[in-house]
Every structure is written in structure tokens, then in C-alpha cells.
PDB file of N, CA and C in Angstrom:
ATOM      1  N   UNK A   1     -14.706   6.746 -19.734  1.00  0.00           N
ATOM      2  CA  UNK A   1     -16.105   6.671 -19.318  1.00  0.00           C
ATOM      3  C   UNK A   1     -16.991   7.259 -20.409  1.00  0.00           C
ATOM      4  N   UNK A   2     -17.607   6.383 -20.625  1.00  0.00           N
ATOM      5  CA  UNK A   2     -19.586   6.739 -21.485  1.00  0.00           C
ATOM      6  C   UNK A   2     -20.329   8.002 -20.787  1.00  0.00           C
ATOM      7  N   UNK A   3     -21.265   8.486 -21.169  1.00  0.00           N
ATOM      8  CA  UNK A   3     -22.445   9.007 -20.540  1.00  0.00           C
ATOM      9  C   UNK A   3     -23.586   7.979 -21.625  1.00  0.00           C
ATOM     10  N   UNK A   4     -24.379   7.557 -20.978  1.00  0.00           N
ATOM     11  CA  UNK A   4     -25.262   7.033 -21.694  1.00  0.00           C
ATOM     12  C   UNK A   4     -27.044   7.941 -20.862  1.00  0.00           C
ATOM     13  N   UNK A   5     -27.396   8.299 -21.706  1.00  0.00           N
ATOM     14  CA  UNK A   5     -28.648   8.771 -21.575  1.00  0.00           C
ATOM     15  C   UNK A   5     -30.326   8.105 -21.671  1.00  0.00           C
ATOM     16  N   UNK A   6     -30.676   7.619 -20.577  1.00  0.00           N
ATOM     17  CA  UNK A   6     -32.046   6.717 -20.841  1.00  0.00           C
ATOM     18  C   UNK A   6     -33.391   7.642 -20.059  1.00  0.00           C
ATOM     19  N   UNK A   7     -34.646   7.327 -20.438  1.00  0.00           N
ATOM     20  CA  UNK A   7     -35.443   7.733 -20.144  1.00  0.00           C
ATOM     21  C   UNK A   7     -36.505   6.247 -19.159  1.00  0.00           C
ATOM     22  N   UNK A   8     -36.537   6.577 -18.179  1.00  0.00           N
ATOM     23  CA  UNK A   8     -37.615   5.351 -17.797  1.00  0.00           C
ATOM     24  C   UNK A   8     -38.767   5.671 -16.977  1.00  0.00           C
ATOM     25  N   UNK A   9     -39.904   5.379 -16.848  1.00  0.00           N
ATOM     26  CA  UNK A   9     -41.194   5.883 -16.299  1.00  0.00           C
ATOM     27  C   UNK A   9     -40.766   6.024 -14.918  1.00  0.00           C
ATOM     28  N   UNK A  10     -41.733   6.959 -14.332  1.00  0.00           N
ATOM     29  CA  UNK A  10     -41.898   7.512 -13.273  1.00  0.00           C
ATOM     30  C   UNK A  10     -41.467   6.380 -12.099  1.00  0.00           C
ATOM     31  N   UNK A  11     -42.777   4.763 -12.082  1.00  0.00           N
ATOM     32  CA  UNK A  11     -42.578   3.969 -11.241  1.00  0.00           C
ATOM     33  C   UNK A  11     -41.095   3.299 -11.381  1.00  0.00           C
ATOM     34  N   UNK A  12     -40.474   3.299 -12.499  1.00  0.00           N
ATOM     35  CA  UNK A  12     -39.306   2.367 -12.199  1.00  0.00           C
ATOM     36  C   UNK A  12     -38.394   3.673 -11.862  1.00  0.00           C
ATOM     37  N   UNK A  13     -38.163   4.801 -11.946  1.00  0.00           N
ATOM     38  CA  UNK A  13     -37.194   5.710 -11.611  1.00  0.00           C
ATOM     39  C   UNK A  13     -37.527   5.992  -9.879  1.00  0.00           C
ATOM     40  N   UNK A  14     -38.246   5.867  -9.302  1.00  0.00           N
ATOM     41  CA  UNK A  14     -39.094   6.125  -7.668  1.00  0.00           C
ATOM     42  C   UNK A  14     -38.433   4.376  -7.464  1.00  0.00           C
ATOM     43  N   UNK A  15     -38.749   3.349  -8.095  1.00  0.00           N
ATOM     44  CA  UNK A  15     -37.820   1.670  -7.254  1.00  0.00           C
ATOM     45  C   UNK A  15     -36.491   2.159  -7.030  1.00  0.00           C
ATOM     46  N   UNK A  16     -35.549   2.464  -8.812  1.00  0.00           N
ATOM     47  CA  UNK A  16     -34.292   2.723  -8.672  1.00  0.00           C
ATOM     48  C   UNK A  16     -33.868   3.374  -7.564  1.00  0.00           C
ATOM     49  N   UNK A  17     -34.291   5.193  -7.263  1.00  0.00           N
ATOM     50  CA  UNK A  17     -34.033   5.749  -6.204  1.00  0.00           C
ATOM     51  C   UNK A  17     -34.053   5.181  -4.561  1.00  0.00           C
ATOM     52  N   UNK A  18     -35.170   4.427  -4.604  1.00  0.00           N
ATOM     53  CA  UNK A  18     -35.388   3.677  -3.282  1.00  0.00           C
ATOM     54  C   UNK A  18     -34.068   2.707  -2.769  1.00  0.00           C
ATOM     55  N   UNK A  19     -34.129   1.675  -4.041  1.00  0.00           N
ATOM     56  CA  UNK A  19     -32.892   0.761  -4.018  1.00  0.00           C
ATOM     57  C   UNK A  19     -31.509   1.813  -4.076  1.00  0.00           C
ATOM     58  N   UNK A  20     -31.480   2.353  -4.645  1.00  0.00           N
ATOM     59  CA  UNK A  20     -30.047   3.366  -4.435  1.00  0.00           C
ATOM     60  C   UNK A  20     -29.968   3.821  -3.014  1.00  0.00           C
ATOM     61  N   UNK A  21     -31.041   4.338  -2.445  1.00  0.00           N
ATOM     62  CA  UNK A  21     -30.606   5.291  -1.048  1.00  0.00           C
ATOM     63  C   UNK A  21     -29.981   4.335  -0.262  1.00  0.00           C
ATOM     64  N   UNK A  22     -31.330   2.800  -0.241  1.00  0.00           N
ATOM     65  CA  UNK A  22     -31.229   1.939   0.740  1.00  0.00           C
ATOM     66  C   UNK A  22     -29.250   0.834   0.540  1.00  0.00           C
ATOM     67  N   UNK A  23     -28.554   1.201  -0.029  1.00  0.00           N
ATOM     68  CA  UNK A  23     -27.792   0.436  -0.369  1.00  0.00           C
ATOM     69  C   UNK A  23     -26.586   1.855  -0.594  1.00  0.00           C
ATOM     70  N   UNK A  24     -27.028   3.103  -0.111  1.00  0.00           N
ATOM     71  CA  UNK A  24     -26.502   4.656  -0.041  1.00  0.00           C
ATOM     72  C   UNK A  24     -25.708   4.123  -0.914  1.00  0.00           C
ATOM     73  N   UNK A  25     -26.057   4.615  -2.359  1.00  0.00           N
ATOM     74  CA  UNK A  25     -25.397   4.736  -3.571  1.00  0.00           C
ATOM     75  C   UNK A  25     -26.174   5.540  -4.120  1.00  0.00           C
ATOM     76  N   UNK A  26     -25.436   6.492  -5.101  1.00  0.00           N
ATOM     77  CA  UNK A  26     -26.108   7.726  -6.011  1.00  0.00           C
ATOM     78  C   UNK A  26     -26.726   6.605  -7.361  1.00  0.00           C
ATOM     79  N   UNK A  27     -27.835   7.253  -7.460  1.00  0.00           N
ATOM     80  CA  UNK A  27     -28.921   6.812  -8.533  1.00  0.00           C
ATOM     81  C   UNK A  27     -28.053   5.705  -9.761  1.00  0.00           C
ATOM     82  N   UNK A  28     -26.744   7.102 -10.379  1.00  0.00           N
ATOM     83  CA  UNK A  28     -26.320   6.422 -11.379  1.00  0.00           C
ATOM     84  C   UNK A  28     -24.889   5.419 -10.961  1.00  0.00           C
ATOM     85  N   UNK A  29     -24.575   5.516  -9.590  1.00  0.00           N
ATOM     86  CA  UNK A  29     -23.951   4.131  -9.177  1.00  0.00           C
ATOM     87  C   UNK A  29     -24.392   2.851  -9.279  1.00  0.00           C
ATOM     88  N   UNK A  30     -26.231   2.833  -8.909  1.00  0.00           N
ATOM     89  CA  UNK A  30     -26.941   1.819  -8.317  1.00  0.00           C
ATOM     90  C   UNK A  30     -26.818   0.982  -9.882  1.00  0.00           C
ATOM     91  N   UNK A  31     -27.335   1.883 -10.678  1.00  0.00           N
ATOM     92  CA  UNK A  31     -27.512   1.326 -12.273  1.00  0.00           C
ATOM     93  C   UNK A  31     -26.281   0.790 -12.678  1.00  0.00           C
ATOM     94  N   UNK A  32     -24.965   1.554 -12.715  1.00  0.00           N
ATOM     95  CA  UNK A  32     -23.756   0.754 -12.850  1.00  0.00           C
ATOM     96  C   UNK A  32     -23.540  -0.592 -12.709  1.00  0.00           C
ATOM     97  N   UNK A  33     -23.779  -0.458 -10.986  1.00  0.00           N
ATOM     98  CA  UNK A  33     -23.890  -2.040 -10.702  1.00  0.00           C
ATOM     99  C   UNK A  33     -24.676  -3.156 -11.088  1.00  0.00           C
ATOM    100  N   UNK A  34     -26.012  -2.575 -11.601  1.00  0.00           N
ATOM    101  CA  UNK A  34     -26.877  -3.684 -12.050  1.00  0.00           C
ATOM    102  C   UNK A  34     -26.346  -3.544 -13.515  1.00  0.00           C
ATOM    103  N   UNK A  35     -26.079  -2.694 -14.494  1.00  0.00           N
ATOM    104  CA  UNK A  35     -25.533  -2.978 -15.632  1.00  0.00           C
ATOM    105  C   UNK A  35     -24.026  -3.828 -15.721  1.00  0.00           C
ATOM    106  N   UNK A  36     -22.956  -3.638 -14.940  1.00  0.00           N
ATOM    107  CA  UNK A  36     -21.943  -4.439 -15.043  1.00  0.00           C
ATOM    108  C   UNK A  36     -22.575  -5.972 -14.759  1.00  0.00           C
ATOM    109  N   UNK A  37     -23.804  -6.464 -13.801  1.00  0.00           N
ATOM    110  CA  UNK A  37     -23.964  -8.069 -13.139  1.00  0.00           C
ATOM    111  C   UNK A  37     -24.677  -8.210 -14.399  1.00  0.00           C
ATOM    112  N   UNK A  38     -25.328  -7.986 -14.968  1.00  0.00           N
ATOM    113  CA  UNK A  38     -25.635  -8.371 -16.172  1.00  0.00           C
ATOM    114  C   UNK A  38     -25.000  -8.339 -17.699  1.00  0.00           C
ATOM    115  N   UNK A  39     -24.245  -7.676 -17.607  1.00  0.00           N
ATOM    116  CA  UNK A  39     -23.824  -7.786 -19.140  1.00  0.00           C
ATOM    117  C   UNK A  39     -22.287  -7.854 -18.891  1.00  0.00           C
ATOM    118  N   UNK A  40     -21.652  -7.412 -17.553  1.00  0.00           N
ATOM    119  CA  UNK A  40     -20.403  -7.961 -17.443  1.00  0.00           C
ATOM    120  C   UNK A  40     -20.387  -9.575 -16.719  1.00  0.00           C
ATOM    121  N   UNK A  41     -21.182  -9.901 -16.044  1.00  0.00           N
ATOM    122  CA  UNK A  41     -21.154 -11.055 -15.413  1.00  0.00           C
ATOM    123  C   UNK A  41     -22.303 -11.485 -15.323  1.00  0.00           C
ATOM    124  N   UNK A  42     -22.854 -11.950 -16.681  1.00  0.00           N
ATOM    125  CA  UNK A  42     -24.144 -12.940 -16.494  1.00  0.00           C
ATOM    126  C   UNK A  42     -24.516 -13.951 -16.381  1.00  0.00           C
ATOM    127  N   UNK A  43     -23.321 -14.859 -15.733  1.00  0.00           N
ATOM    128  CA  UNK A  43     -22.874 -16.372 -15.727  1.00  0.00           C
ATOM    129  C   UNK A  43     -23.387 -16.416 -14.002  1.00  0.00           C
ATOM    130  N   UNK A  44     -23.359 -15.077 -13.308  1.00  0.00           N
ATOM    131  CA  UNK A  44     -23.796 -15.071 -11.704  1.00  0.00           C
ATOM    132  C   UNK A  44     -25.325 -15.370 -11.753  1.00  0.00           C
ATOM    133  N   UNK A  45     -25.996 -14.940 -12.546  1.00  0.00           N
ATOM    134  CA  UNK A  45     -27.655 -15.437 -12.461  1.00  0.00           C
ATOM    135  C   UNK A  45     -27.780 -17.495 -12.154  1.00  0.00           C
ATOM    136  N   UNK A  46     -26.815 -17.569 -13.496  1.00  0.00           N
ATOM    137  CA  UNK A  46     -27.069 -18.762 -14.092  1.00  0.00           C
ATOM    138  C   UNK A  46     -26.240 -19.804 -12.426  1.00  0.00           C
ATOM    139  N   UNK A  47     -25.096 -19.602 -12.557  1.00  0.00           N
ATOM    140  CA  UNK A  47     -24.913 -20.120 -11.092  1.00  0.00           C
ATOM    141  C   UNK A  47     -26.035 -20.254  -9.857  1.00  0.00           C
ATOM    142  N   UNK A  48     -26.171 -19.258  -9.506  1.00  0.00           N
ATOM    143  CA  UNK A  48     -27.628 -19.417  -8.820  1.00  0.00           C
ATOM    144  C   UNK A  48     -28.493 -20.064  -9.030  1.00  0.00           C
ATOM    145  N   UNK A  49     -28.868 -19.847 -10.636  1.00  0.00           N
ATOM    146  CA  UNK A  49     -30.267 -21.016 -10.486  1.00  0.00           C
ATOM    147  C   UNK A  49     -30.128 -22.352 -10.903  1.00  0.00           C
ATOM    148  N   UNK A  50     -28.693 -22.972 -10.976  1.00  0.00           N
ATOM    149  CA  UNK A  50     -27.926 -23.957 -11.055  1.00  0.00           C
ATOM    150  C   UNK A  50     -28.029 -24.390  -9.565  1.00  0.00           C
ATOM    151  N   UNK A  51     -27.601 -23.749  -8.730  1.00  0.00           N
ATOM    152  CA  UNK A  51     -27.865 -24.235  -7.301  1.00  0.00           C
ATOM    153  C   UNK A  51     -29.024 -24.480  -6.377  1.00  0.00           C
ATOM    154  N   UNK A  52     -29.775 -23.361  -6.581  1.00  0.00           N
ATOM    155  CA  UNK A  52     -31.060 -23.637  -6.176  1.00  0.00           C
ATOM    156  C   UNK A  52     -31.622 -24.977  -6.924  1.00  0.00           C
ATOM    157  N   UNK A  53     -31.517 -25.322  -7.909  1.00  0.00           N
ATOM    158  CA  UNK A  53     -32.393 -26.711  -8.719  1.00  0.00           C
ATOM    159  C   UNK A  53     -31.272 -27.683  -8.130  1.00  0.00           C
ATOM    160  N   UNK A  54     -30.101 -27.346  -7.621  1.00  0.00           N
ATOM    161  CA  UNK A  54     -29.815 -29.051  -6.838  1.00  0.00           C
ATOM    162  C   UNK A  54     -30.427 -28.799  -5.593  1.00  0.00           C
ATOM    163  N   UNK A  55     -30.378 -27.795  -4.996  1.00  0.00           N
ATOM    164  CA  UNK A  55     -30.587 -27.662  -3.557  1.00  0.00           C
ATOM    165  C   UNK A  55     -32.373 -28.187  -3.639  1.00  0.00           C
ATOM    166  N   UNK A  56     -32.842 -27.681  -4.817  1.00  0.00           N
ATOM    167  CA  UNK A  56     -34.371 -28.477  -4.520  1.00  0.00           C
ATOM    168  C   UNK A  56     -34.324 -29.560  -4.978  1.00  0.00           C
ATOM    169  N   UNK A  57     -33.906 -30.057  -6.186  1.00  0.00           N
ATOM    170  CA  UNK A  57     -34.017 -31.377  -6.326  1.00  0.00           C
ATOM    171  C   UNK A  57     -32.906 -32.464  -5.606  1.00  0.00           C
ATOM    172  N   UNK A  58     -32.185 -32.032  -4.710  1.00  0.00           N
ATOM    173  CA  UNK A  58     -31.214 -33.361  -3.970  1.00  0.00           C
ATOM    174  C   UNK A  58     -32.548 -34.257  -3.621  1.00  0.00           C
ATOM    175  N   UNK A  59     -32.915 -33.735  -2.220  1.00  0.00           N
ATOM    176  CA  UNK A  59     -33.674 -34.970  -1.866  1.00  0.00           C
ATOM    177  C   UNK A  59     -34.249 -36.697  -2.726  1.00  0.00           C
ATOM    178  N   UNK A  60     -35.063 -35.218  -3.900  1.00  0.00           N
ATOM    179  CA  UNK A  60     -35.663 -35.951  -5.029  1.00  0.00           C
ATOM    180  C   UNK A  60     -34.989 -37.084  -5.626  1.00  0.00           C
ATOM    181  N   UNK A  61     -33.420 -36.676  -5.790  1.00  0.00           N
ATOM    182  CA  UNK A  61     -32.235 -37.893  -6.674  1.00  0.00           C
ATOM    183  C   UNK A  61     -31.859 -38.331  -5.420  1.00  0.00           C
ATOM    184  N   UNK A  62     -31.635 -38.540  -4.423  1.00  0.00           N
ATOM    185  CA  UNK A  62     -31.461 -39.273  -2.755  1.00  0.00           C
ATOM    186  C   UNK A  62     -32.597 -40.324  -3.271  1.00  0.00           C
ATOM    187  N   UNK A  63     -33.799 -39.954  -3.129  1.00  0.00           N
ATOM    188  CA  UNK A  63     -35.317 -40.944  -3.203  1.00  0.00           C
ATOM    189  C   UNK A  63     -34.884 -41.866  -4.303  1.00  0.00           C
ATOM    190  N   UNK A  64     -34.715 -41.418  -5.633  1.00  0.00           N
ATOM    191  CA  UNK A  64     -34.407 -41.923  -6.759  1.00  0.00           C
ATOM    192  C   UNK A  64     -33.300 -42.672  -6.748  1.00  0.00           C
ATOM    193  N   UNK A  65     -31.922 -42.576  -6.130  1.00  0.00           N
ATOM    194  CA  UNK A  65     -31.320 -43.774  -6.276  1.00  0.00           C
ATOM    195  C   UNK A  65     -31.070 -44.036  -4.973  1.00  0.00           C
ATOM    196  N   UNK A  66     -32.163 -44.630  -4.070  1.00  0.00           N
ATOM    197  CA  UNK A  66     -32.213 -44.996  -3.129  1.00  0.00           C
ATOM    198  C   UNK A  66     -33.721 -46.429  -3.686  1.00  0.00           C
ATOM    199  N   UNK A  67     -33.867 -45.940  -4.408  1.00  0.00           N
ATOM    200  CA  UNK A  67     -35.001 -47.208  -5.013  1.00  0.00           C
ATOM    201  C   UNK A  67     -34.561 -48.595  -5.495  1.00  0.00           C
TER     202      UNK A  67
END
């Protein structure tokens, strides 16, 4: 294990804490997890917004080769 040391303003350290309690994880758990989905698994964003653009555009290609 690292220690990595960051500094971040007041308002984003008061979100972090919020999102940590609400999900009862300690401050530097909460960050873990958002640092591993991003830089260990950043292919999960891209999936998502791979799905959402069929899920909105089906209809659209239904209409389209239905012409």
C-alpha cells in the first residue's frame, strides 16, 4: 500500500464526506473506490454510455429501417 497525499477545497472535501457517510465508508475508502473505477476500470463509464445511446437511439433505427 501507497499513502498518497492530496489537498482539495473545502466544497469538494464536505461532497466527499457526505458521499462517504451515506454509502458508511471512511473518507479514504470512498476515494479508493472512485480511484480504482476510474483508472482501474475505465471501460465501465464507456459501457454505459454505449448503452444508454442504443437504449435512446433503438426506436430511432426501428423508424429507420422500417422505411
Amino acid at each position: 500500500m501507497k499513502l498518497i497525499k492530496i489537498e482539495v477545497s473545502n466544497e469538494l472535501y464536505n461532497k466527499i464526506t457526505q458521499n462517504a457517510k451515506s454509502q458508511n465508508l471512511t473518507d479514504e475508502k470512498f476515494i479508493e473506490q472512485i480511484l480504482a473505477r476510474f483508472v482501474l476500470e475505465p471501460h465501465i463509464m464507456e459501457k454505459k454510455d454505449v448503452m444508454n445511446g442504443y437504449i435512446e437511439c433503438g426506436p430511432i433505427n426501428v423508424e429507420i429501417a422500417n422505411i
